[in-house]
Protein backbone atom coordinates (compact mmCIF):
# COMPACT_ATOMS: atom_id res chain seq x y z
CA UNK A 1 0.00 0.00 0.00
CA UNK A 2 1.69 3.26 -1.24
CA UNK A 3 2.05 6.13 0.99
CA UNK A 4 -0.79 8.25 -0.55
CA UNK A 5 -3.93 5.82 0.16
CA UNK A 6 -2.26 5.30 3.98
CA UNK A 7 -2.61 9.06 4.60
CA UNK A 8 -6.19 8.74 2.99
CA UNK A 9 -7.69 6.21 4.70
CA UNK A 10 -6.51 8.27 8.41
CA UNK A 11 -8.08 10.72 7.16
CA UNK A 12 -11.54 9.25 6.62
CA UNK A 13 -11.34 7.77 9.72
CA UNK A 14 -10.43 11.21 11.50
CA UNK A 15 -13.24 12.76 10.22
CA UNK A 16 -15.32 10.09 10.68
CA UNK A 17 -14.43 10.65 14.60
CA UNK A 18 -15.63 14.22 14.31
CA UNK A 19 -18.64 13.67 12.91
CA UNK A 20 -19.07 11.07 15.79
CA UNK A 21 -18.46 14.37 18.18
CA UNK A 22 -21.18 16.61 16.46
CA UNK A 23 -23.56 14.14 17.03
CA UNK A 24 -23.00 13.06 20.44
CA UNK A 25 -22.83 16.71 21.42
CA UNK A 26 -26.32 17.93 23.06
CA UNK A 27 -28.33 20.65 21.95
CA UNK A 28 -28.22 24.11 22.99
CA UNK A 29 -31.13 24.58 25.69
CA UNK A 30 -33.53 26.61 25.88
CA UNK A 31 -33.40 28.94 28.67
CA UNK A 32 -36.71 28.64 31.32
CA UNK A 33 -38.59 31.18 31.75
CA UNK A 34 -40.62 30.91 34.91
CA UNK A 35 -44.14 32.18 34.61
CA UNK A 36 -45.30 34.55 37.29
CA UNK A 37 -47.72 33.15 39.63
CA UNK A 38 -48.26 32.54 43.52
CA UNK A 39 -45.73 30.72 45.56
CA UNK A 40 -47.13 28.19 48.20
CA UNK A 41 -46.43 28.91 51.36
CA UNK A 42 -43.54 26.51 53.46
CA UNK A 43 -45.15 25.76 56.53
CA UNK A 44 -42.79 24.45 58.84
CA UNK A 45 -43.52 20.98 60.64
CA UNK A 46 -43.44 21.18 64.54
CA UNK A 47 -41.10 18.99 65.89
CA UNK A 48 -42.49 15.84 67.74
CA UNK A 49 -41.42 16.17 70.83
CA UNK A 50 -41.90 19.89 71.41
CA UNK A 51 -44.83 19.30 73.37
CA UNK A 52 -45.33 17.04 75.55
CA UNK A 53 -49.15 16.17 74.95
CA UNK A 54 -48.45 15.98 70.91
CA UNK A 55 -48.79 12.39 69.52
CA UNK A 56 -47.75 12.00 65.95
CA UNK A 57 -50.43 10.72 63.89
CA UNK A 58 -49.91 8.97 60.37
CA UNK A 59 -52.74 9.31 57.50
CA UNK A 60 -54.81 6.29 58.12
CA UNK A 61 -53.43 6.02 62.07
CA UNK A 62 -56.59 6.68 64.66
CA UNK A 63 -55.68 9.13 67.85
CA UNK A 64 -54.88 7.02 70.25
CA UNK A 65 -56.35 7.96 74.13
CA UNK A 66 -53.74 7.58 76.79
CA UNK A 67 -55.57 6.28 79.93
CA UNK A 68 -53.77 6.28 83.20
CA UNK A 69 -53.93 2.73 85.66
CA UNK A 70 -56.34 3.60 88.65
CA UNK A 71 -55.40 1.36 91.15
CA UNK A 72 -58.84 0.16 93.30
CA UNK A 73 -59.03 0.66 97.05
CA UNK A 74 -59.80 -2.46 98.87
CA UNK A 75 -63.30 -1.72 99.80
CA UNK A 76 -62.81 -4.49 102.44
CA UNK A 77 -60.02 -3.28 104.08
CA UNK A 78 -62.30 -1.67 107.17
CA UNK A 79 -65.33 -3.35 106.25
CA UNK A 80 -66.53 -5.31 109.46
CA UNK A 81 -68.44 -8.51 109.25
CA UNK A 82 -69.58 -10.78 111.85
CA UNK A 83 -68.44 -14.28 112.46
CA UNK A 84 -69.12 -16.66 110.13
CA UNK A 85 -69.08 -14.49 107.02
CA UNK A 86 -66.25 -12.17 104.96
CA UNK A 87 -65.99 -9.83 103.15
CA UNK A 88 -66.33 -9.59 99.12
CA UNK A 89 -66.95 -6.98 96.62
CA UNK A 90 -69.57 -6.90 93.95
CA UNK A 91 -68.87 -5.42 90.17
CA UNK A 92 -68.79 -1.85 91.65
CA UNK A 93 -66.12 -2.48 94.35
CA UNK A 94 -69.04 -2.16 97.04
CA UNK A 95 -68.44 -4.16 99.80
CA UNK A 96 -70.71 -6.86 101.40
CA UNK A 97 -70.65 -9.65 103.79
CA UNK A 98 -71.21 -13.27 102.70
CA UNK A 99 -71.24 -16.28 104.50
CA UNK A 100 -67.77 -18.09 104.87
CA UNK A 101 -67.22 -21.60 103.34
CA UNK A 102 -65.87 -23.88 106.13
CA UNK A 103 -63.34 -25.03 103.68
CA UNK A 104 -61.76 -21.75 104.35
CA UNK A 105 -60.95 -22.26 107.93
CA UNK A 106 -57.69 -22.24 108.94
CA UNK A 107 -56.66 -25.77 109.23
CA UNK A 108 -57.05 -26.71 113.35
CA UNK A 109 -53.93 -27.69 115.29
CA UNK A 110 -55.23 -29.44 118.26
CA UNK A 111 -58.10 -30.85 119.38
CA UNK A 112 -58.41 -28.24 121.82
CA UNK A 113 -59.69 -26.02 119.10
CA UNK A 114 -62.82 -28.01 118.98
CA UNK A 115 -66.25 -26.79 120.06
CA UNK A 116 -69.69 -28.10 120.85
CA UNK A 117 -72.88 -26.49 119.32
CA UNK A 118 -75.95 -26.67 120.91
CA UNK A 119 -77.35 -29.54 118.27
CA UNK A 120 -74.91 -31.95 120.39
CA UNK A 121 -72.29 -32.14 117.53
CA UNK A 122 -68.45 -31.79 117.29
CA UNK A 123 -66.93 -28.77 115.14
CA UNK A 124 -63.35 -28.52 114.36
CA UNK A 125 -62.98 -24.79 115.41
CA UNK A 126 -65.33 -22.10 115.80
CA UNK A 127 -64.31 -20.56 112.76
CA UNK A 128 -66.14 -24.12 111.22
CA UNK A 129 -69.22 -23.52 113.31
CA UNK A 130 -70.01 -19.53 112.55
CA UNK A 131 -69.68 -20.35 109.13
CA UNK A 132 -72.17 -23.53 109.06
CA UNK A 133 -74.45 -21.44 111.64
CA UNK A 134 -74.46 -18.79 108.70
CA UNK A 135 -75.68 -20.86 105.79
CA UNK A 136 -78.51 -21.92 108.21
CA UNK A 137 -79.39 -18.42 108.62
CA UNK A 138 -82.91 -17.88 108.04
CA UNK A 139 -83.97 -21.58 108.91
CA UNK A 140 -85.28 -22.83 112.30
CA UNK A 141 -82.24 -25.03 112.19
CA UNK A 142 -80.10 -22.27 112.46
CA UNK A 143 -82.12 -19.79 114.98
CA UNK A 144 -81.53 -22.53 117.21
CA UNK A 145 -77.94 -23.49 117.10
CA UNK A 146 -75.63 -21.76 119.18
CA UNK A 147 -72.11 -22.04 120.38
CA UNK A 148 -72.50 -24.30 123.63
CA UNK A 149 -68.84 -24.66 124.55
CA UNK A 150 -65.40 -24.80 124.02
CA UNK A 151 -63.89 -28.41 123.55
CA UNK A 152 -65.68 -31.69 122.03
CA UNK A 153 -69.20 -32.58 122.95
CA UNK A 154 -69.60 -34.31 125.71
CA UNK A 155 -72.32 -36.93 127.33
CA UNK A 156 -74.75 -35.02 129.69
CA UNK A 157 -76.49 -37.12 131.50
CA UNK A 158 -80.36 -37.33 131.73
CA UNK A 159 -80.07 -35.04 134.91
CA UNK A 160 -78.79 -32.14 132.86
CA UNK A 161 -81.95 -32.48 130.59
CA UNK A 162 -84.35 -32.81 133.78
CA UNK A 163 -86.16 -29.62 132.54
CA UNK A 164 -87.31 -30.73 128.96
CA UNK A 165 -89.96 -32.87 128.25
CA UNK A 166 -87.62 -35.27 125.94
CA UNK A 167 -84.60 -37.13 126.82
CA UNK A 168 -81.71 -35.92 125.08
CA UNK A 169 -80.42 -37.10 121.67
CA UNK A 170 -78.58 -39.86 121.98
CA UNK A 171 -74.55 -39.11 121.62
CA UNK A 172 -72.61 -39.55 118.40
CA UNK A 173 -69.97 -42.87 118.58
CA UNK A 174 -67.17 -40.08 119.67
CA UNK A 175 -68.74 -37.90 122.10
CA UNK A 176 -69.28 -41.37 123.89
CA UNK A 177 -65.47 -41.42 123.64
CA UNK A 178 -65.03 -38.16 125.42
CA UNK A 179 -65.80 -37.28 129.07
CA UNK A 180 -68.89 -36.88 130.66
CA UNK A 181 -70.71 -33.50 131.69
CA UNK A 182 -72.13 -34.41 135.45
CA UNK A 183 -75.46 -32.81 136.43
CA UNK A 184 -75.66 -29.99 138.42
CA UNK A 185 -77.36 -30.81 141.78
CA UNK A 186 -79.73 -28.18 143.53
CA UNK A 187 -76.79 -28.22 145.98
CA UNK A 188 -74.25 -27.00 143.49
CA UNK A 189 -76.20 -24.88 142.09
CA UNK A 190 -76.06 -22.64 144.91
CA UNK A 191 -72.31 -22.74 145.41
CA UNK A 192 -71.70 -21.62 141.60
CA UNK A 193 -72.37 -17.91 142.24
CA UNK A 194 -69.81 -17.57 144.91
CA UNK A 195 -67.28 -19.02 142.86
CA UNK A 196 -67.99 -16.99 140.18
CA UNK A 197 -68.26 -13.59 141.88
CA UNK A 198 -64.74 -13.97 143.53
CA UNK A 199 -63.41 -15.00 139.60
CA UNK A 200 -64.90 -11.78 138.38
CA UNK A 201 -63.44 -9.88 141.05
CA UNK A 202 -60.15 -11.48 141.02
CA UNK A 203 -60.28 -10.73 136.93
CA UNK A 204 -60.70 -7.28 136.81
CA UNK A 205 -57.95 -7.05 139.66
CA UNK A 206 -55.24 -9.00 137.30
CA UNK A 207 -56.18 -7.02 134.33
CA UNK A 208 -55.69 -3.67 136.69
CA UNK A 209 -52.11 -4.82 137.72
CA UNK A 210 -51.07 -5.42 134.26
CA UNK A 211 -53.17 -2.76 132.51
CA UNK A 212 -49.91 0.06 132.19
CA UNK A 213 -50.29 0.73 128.32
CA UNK A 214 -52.11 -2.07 127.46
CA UNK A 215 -56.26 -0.39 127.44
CA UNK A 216 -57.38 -3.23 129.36
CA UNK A 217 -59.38 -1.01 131.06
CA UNK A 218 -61.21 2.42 130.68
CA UNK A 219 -59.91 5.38 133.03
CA UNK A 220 -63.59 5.41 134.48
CA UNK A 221 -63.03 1.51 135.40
CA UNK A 222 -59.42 1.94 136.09
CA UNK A 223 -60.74 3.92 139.19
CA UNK A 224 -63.30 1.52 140.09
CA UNK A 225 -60.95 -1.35 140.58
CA UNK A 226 -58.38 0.54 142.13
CA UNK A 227 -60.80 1.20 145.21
CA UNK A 228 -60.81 -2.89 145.26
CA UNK A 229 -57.05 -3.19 144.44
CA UNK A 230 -56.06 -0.96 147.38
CA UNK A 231 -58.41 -2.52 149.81
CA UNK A 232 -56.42 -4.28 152.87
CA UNK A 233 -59.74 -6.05 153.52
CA UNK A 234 -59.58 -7.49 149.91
CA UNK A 235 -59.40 -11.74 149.96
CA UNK A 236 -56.67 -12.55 148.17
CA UNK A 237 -56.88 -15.33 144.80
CA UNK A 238 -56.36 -18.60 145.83
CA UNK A 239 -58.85 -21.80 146.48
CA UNK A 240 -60.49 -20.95 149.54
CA UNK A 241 -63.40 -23.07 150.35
CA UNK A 242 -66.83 -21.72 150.03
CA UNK A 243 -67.32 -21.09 153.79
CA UNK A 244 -64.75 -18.34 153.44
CA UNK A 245 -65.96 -17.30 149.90
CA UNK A 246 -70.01 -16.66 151.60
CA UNK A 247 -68.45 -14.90 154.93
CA UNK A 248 -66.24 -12.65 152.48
CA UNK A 249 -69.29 -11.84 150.16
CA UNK A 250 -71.37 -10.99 153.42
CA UNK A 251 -68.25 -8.93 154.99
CA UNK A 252 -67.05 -6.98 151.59
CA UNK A 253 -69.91 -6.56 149.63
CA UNK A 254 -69.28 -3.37 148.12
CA UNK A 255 -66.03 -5.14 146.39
CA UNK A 256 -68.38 -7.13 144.25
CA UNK A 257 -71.06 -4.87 143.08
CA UNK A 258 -69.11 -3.13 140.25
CA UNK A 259 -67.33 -6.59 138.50
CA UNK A 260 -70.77 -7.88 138.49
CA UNK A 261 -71.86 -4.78 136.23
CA UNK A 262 -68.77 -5.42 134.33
CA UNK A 263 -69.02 -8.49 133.41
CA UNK A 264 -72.39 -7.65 132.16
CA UNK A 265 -71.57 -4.34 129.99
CA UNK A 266 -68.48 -7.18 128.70
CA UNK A 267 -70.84 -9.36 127.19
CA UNK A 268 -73.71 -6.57 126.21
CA UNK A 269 -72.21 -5.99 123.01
CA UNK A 270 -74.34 -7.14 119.94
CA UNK A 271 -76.28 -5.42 120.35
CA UNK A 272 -75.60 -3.15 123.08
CA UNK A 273 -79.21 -3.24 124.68
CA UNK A 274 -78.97 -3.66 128.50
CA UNK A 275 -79.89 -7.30 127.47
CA UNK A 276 -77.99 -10.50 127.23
CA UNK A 277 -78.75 -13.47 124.60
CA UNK A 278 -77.42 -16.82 124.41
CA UNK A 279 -75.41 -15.98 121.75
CA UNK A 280 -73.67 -12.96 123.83
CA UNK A 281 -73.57 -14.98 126.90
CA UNK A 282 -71.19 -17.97 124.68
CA UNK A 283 -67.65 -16.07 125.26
CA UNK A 284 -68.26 -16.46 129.48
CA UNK A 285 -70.19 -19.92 128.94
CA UNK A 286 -68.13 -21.61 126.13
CA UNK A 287 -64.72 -21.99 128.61
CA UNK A 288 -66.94 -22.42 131.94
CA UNK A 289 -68.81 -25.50 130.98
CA UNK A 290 -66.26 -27.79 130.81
CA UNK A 291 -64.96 -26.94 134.08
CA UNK A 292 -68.16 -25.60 135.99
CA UNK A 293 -71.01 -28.70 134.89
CA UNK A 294 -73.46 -26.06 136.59
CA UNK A 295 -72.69 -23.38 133.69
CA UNK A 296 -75.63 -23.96 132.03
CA UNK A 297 -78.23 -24.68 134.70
CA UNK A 298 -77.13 -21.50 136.14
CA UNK A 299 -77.51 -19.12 133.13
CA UNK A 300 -80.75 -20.73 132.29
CA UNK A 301 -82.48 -19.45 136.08
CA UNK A 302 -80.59 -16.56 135.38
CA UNK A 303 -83.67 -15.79 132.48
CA UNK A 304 -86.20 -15.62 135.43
CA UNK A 305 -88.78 -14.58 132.85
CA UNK A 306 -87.74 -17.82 130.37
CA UNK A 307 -88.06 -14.82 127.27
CA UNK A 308 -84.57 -15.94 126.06
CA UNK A 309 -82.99 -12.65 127.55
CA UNK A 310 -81.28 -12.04 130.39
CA UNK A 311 -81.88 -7.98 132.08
CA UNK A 312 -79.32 -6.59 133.76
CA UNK A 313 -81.74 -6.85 137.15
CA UNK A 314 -81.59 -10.56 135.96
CA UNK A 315 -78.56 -10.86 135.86
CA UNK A 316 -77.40 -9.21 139.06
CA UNK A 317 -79.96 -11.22 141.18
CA UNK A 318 -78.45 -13.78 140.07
CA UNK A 319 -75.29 -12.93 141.30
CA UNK A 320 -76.73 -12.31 144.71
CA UNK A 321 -76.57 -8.13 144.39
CA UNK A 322 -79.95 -6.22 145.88
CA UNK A 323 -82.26 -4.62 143.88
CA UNK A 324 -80.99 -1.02 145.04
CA UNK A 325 -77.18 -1.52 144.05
CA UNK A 326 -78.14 -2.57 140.23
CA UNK A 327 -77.16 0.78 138.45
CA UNK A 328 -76.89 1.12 135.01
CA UNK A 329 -74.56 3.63 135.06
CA UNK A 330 -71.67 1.18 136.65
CA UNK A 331 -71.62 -0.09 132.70
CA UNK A 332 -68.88 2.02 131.84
């Protein structure tokens, strides 16, 4: 290939490149022209955050509500009920009392826990006999049934029955187990009081000597006692026979007129009437019957009337106190 058609054919392809150029290069723009009109506005976005209360909220996103956990008062925290039932609330926290299942007893750790109801049977504790007495409420059943006394049932003879016109059931296979209740003779019967007035007294003496911040006592009854407390002529505790306990009655009368009204405004509590029911009368009766057999001869001539309710005039014959000593007023 001669020199000539060499320097031809670089030349075609040099201007082949430049044409290549033209084409690739772009074309000379228009300049824009903006058209007058009106600008929208920028409205600035307030940060989340800012305030406190602000909840960001997307386009299809409800508002949510931001409610606060109330926490409930226990509407049974000083809600009293009486034995046998506790306390529950209904769907607007208002608080009632229902009877207790017995289930719900604490469990019993001793048979000394047991007590005797007045239908002759055995109950574990008296927490199990409020609550059966309360699902009975309402029923002749349960008008009648009443705490008799503390410990297991035990066989009373005919003797103790001598005022009903039926002999009593016949015991269960395990109260024939247990001890026997002896009945009361007219003899004993007449001993009982003395006994118990110098217990009474005796009582609200021990309950004076230990009563420093304790509230044992009132400052009204505090006062009382201490007359009896300071008195030289005051018989000591102990087991003196009941010789000494009628000559001391006779001799220091006075000293037993005001535990006599206590013991009364003690148990005059539900309600407080100036009258005593069996049910009120079961704290003093439930421990006394199994160690005093004439317990419940002795409350039963208390209710001189037989209405089922003992008067304080009742009661304080019975303790051997005159008519003109019985003053309501000493029920402080």
């Amino acid at each position: 290939m001669s020199a000539e058609t060499l320097k031809m054919r670089v030349w075609i392809v040099f201007l082949l490149c430049l044409a290549g150029h033209a084409m690739a290069a772009p074309a000379d723009e228009e300049p824009i022209v903006e058209e007058p009109g009106t600008e929208e506005p920028v409205v600035e976005e307030t940060e989340v955050g800012a305030n406190p209360v602000q909840v960001e909220i997307g386009e299809f996103d409800e508002a949510i509500d931001i409610v606060e956990d109330v926490v409930t008062e226990n509407a049974c925290l000083n809600y009293h009920c009486k034995k046998g039932k506790v306390c529950e609330v209904d769907e607007s926290n208002t608080p009632m009392c229902v009877c207790q299942d017995p289930s719900t007893c604490p469990p019993v750790e001793g048979d000394f826990e047991h007590v005797c109801g007045t239908d002759n049977k055995t109950y574990e504790s008296s927490c199990h006999f409020f609550a059966t007495k309360c699902t009975l409420e309402g029923t002749k059943k349960g008008h009648k049934l009443h705490l008799d006394y503390i410990g297991s049932c035990k066989l009373q003879t005919y003797l103790e029955f001598s005022s009903q016109s039926v002999p009593p059931p016949p015991p269960r296979r395990a109260d024939r187990l247990s001890s026997v209740i002896e009945p009361c003779l007219d003899s004993e019967l007449t001993e009982f009081p003395l006994r118990m007035r110098d217990w009474l007294k005796n009582v609200l003496v021990t309950l004076y000597e230990r009563d420093e911040d304790n509230n044992l006592l009132t400052e009204k009854q505090k006062l009382r006692v201490k007359k009896i407390y300071e008195n030289e002529k005051r018989l000591q505790a102990g087991d003196h026979s009941l010789d000494l306990l009628a000559h001391d009655f006779e001799k220091n009368y006075n000293m037993y007129i005001f535990p006599v009204h206590w013991q009364f405004g003690q148990l005059d509590q539900h309600p407080v009437d100036g009258y005593l029911t069996h049910t009120e009368l079961a704290p003093l009766r439930a421990p006394l019957i199994p160690m005093e057999h004439c317990t419940t001869r002795f409350f039963e001539q208390c209710d001189a009337d037989a209405d089922k309710y003992i008067a304080l005039e009742e009661w304080a014959a019975c303790f051997g106190l005159k008519d003109q000593d019985v003053d309501k007023d000493l029920i402080i």
